[in-house]
Protein backbone atom coordinates (compact mmCIF):
# COMPACT_ATOMS: atom_id res chain seq x y z
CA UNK A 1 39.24 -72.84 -97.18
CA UNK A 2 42.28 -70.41 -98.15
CA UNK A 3 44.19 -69.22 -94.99
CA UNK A 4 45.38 -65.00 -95.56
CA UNK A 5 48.14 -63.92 -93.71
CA UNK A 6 48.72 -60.37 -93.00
CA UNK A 7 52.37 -59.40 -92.53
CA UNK A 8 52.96 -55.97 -90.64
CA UNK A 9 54.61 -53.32 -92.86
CA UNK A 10 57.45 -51.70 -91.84
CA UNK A 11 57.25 -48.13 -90.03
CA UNK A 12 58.29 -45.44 -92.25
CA UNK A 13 57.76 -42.58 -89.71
CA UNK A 14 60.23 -40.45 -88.05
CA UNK A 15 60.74 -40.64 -83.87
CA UNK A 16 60.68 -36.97 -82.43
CA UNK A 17 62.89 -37.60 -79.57
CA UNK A 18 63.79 -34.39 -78.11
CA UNK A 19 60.00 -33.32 -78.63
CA UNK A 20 58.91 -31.00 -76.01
CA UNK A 21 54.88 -31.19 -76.70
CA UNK A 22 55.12 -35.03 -76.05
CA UNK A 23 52.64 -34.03 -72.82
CA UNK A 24 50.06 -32.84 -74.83
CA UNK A 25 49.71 -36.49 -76.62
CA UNK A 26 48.19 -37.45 -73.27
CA UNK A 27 46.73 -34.50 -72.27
CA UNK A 28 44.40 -34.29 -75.68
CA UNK A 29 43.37 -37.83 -75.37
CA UNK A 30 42.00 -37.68 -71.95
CA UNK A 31 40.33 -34.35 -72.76
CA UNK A 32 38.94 -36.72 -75.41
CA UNK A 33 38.00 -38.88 -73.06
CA UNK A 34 36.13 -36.69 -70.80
CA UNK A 35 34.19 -35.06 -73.79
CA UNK A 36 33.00 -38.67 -74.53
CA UNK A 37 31.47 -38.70 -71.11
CA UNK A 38 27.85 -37.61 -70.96
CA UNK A 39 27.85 -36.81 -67.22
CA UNK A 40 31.36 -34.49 -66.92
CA UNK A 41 30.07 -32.57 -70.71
CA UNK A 42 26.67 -31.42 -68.14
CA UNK A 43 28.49 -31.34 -64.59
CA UNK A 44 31.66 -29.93 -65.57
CA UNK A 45 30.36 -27.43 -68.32
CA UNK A 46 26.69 -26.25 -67.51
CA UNK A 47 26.88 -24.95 -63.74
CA UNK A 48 30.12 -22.85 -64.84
CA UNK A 49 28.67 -21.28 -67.93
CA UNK A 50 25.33 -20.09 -65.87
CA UNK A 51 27.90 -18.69 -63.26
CA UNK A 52 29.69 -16.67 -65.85
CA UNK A 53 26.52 -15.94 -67.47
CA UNK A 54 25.34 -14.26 -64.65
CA UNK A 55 28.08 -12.08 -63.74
CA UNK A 56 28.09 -11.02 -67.71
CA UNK A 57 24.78 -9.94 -67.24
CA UNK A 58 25.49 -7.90 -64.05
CA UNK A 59 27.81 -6.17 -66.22
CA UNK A 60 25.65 -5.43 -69.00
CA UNK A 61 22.59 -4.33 -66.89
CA UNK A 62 24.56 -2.29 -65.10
CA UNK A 63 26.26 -0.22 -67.56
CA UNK A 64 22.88 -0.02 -70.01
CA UNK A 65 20.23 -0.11 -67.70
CA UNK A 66 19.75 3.56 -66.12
CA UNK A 67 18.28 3.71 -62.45
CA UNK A 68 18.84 0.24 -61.46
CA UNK A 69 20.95 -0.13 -58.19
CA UNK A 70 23.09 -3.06 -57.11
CA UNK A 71 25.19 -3.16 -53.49
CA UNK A 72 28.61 -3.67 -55.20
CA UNK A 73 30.29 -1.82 -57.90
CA UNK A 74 32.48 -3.39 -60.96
CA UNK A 75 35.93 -2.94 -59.40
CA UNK A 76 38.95 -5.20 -58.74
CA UNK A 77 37.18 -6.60 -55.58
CA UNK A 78 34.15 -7.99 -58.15
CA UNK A 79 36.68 -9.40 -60.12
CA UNK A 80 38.26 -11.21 -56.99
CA UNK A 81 34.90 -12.60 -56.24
CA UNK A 82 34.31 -13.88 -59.85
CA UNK A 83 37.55 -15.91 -59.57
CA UNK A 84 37.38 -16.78 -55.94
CA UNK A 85 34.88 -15.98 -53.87
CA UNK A 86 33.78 -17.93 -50.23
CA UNK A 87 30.20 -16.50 -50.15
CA UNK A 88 27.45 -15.60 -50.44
CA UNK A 89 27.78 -18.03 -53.50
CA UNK A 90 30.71 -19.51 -53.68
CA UNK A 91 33.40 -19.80 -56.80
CA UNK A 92 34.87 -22.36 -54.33
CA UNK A 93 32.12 -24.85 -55.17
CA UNK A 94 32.77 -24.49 -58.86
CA UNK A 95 36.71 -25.01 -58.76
CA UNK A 96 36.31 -28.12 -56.73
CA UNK A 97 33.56 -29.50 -59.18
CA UNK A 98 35.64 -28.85 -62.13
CA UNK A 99 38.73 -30.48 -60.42
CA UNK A 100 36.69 -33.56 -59.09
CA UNK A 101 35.02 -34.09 -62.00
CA UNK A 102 37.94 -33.33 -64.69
CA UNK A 103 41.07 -34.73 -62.71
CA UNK A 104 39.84 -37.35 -59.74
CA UNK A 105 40.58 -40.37 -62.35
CA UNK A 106 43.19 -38.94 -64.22
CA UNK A 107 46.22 -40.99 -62.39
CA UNK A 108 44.12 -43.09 -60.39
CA UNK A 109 42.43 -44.64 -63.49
CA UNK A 110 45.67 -45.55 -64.55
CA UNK A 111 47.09 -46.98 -61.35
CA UNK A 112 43.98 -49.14 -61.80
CA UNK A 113 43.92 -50.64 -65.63
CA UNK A 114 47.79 -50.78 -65.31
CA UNK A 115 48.19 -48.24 -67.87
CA UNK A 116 51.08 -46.04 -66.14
CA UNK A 117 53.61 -48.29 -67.04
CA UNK A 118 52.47 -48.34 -70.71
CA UNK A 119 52.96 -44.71 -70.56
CA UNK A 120 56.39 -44.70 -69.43
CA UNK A 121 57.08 -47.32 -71.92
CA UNK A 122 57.12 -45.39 -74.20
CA UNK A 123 60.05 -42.49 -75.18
CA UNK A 124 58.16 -40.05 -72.51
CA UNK A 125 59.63 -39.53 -68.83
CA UNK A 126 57.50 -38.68 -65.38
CA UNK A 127 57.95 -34.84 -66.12
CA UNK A 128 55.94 -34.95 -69.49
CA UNK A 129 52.85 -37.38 -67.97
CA UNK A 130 52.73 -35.31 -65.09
CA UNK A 131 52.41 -32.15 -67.23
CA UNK A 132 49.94 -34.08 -69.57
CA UNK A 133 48.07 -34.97 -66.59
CA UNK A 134 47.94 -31.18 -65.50
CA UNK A 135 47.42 -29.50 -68.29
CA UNK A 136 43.64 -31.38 -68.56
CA UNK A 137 42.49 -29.71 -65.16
CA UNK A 138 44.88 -27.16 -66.25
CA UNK A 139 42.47 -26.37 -69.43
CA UNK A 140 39.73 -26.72 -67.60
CA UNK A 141 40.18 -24.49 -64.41
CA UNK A 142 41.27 -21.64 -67.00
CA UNK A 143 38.43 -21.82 -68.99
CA UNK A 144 36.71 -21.28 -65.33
CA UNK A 145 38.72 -18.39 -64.21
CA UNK A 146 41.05 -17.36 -66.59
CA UNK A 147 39.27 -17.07 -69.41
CA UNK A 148 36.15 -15.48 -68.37
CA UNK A 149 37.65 -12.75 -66.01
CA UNK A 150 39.68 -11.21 -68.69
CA UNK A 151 36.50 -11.64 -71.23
CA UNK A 152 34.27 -10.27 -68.64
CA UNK A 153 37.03 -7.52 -67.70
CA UNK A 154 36.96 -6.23 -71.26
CA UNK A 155 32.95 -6.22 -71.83
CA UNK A 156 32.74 -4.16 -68.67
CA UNK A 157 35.85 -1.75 -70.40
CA UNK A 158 34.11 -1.68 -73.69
CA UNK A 159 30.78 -0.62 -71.47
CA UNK A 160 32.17 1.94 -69.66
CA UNK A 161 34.65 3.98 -71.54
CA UNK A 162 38.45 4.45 -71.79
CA UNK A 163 38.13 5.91 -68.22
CA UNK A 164 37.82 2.59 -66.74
CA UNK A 165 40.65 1.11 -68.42
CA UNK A 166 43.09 3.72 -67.65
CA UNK A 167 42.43 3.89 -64.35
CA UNK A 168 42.25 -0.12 -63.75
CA UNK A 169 44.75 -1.28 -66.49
CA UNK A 170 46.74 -3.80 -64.19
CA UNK A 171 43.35 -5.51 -63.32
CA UNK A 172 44.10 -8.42 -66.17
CA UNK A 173 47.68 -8.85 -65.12
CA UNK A 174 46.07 -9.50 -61.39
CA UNK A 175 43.37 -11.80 -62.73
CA UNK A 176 46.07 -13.62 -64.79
CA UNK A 177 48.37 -13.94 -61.64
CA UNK A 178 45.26 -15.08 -59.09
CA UNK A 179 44.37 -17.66 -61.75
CA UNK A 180 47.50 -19.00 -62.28
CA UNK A 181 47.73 -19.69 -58.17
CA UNK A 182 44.78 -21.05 -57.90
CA UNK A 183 44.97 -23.47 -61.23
CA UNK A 184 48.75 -24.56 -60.24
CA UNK A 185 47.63 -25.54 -56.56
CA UNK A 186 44.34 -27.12 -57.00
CA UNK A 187 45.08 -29.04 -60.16
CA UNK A 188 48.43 -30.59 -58.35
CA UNK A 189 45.99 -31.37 -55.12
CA UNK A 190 43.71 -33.18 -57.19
CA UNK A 191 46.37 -34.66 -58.61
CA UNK A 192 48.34 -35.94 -56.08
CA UNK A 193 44.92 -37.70 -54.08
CA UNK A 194 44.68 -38.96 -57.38
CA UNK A 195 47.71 -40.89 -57.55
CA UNK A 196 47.29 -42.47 -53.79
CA UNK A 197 44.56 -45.04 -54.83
CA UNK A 198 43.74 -46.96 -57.63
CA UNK A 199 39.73 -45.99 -57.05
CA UNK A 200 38.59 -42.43 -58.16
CA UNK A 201 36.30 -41.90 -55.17
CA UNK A 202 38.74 -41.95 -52.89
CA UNK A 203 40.47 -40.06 -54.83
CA UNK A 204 36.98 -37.51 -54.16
CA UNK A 205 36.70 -38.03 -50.83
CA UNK A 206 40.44 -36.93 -49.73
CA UNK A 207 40.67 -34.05 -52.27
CA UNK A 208 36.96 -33.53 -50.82
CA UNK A 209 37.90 -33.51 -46.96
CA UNK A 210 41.43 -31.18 -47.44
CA UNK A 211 39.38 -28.57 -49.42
CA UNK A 212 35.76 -28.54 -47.72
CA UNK A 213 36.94 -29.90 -44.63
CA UNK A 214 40.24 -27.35 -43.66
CA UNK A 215 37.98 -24.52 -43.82
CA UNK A 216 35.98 -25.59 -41.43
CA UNK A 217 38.31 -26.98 -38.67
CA UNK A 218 40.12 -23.47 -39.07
CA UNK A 219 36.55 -21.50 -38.49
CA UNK A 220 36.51 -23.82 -35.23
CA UNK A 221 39.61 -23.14 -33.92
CA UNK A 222 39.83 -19.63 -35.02
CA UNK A 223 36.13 -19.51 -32.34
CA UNK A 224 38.14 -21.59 -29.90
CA UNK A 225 41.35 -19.52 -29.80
CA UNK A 226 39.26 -16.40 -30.77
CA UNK A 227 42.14 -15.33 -33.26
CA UNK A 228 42.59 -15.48 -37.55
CA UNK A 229 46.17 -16.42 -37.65
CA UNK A 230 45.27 -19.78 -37.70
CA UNK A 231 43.61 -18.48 -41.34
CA UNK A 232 46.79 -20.49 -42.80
CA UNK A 233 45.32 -24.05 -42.09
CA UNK A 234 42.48 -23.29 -44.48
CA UNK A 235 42.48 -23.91 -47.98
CA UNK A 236 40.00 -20.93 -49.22
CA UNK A 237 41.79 -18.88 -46.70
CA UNK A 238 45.38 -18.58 -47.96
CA UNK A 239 43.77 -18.10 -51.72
CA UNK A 240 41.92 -14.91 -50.16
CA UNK A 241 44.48 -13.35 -48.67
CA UNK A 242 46.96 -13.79 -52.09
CA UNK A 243 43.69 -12.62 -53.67
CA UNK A 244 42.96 -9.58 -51.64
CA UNK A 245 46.82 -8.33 -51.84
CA UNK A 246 47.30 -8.84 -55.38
CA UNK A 247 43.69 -6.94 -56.12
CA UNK A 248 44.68 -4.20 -53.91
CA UNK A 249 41.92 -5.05 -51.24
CA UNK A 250 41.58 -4.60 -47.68
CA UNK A 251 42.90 -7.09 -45.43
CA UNK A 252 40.47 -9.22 -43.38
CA UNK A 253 43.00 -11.54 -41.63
CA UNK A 254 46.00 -10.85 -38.82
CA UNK A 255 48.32 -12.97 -41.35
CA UNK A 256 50.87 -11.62 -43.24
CA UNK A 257 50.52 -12.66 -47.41
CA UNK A 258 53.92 -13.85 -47.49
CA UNK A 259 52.83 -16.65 -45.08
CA UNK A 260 49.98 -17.68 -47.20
CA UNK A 261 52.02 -17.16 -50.70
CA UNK A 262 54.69 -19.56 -48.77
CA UNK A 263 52.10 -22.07 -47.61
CA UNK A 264 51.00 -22.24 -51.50
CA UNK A 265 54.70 -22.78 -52.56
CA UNK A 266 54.98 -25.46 -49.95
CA UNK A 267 51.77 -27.24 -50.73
CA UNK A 268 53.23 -27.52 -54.43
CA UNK A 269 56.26 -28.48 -53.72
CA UNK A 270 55.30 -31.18 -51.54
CA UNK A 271 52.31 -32.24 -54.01
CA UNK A 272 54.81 -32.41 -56.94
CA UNK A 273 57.30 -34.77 -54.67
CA UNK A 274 54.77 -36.86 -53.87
CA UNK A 275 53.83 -37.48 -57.08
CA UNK A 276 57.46 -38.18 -58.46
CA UNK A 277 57.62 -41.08 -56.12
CA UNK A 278 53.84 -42.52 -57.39
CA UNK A 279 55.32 -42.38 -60.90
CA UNK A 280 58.86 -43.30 -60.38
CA UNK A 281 57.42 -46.24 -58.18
CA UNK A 282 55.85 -48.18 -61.64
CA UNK A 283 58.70 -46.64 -64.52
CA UNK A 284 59.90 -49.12 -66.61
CA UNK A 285 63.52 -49.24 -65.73
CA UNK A 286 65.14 -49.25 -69.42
């Protein structure tokens, strides 16, 4: 019987090396990745799309459907809500699901098939996996907020006249800034639970207890000390009173919005430390 050999043939590509889009290599192929899974395509994609379904139809009825009544108008508090809202049904709820669902294996997955050393292996540094790593819940938060709010901000300007738009032209700039906060934060949270264990539930169940859990301990201390400066030690908190200054709202809390913009700044900072010393701690030294 005739033995073949196969020799491999020499590489005739060229190496990018001072390539800044090296993080989208990784971020593509996990969005791959979670496209190929049955259960994040349905989790991840249907409760969001009847969420902005709904509001898109609150719009429409309300501009084309004479006599009917609702309790709110289409202002820059209803655009608030749609990006962040804590009840009566809660935006909150679909943020953490996309972030759980999108980003809870992202790192951790890697930590546990010994992959993150293949990675930096390879002619990329920390900055451009960690940015590949971001930009999948990244993607996926802004097709939540982003997105929608400045789709569903121009239906309700094409419904309602030029008035509307001249009077509330800085509405998408606010909905772009809110977004931005609440995509940089969240995504780095998930993140950085993500890179403490080698399991993806765990991963869950600390990004879990920090966002469903703070709001709660500061409802029962704000009872016990019968005050809302302690507003600061909940998540949900700090995003509503960012959301409610840069909407032009009126202020529900005793706290000041340069408190809660600084508690943001310090969560990311210390979420993007941490997670420089979880990837440093497995780089290949070369």
């Amino acid at each position: 019987m005739p033995i073949h050999t196969q020799n491999y043939r020499h590489w005739e590509g060229t190496l990018k090396t001072h390539s800044r889009t090296r993080w989208w290599v990784i971020a593509k192929a996990e969005l791959k990745l979670l496209a190929q899974r049955k259960i994040v395509r349905l989790i991840v994609a249907i409760p969001p799309l009847i969420y902005i379904f709904a509001h898109a139809m609150l719009i429409y009825v309300i501009n084309q459907v004479p006599g009917v009544e609702f309790p709110f108008q289409i202002d820059s508090k209803f655009f608030q809500g749609f990006l962040f809202r804590i009840e009566p049904v809660p935006s909150t709820f679909f943020v953490a699901l996309v972030a759980i669902f999108g980003g809870s294996g992202l790192i951790a997955t890697d930590l546990k098939n010994n992959t993150l050393s293949l990675y930096l292996s390879k002619p990329i540094s920390w900055i451009d996996y960690l940015i590949g790593k971001f930009a999948v819940i990244g993607i996926l938060l802004g097709c939540l907020t982003l997105v929608p709010g400045l789709l569903l901000f121009l239906e309700h300007s094409l419904l309602a006249g030029t008035s509307f738009l001249k009077e509330n032209y800085w509405i998408p700039f606010a909905i772009i800034a809110y977004s931005v906060i609440i995509t940089l934060s969240t995504s780095l949270l998930m993140l950085l639970f993500s890179s403490l264990t080698s399991n993806p539930r765990y991963a869950i169940i600390g990004f879990s207890a920090v966002w469903f859990g703070s709001p709660v301990i500061c409802e029962v201390i704000k009872a016990l000390a019968r005050t809302s400066k302690v507003a600061l030690l909940s998540v949900w908190s700090s995003y509503d009173i960012l959301g409610t200054t840069i909407f032009g709202g009126s202020e529900n809390y005793s706290v000041h919005w340069v408190w809660a913009l600084l508690t943001q700044i310090a969560l990311i900072i210390l979420c993007v430390f941490v997670l420089h010393r979880r990837i440093r701690a497995v780089e290949i030294v070369k």
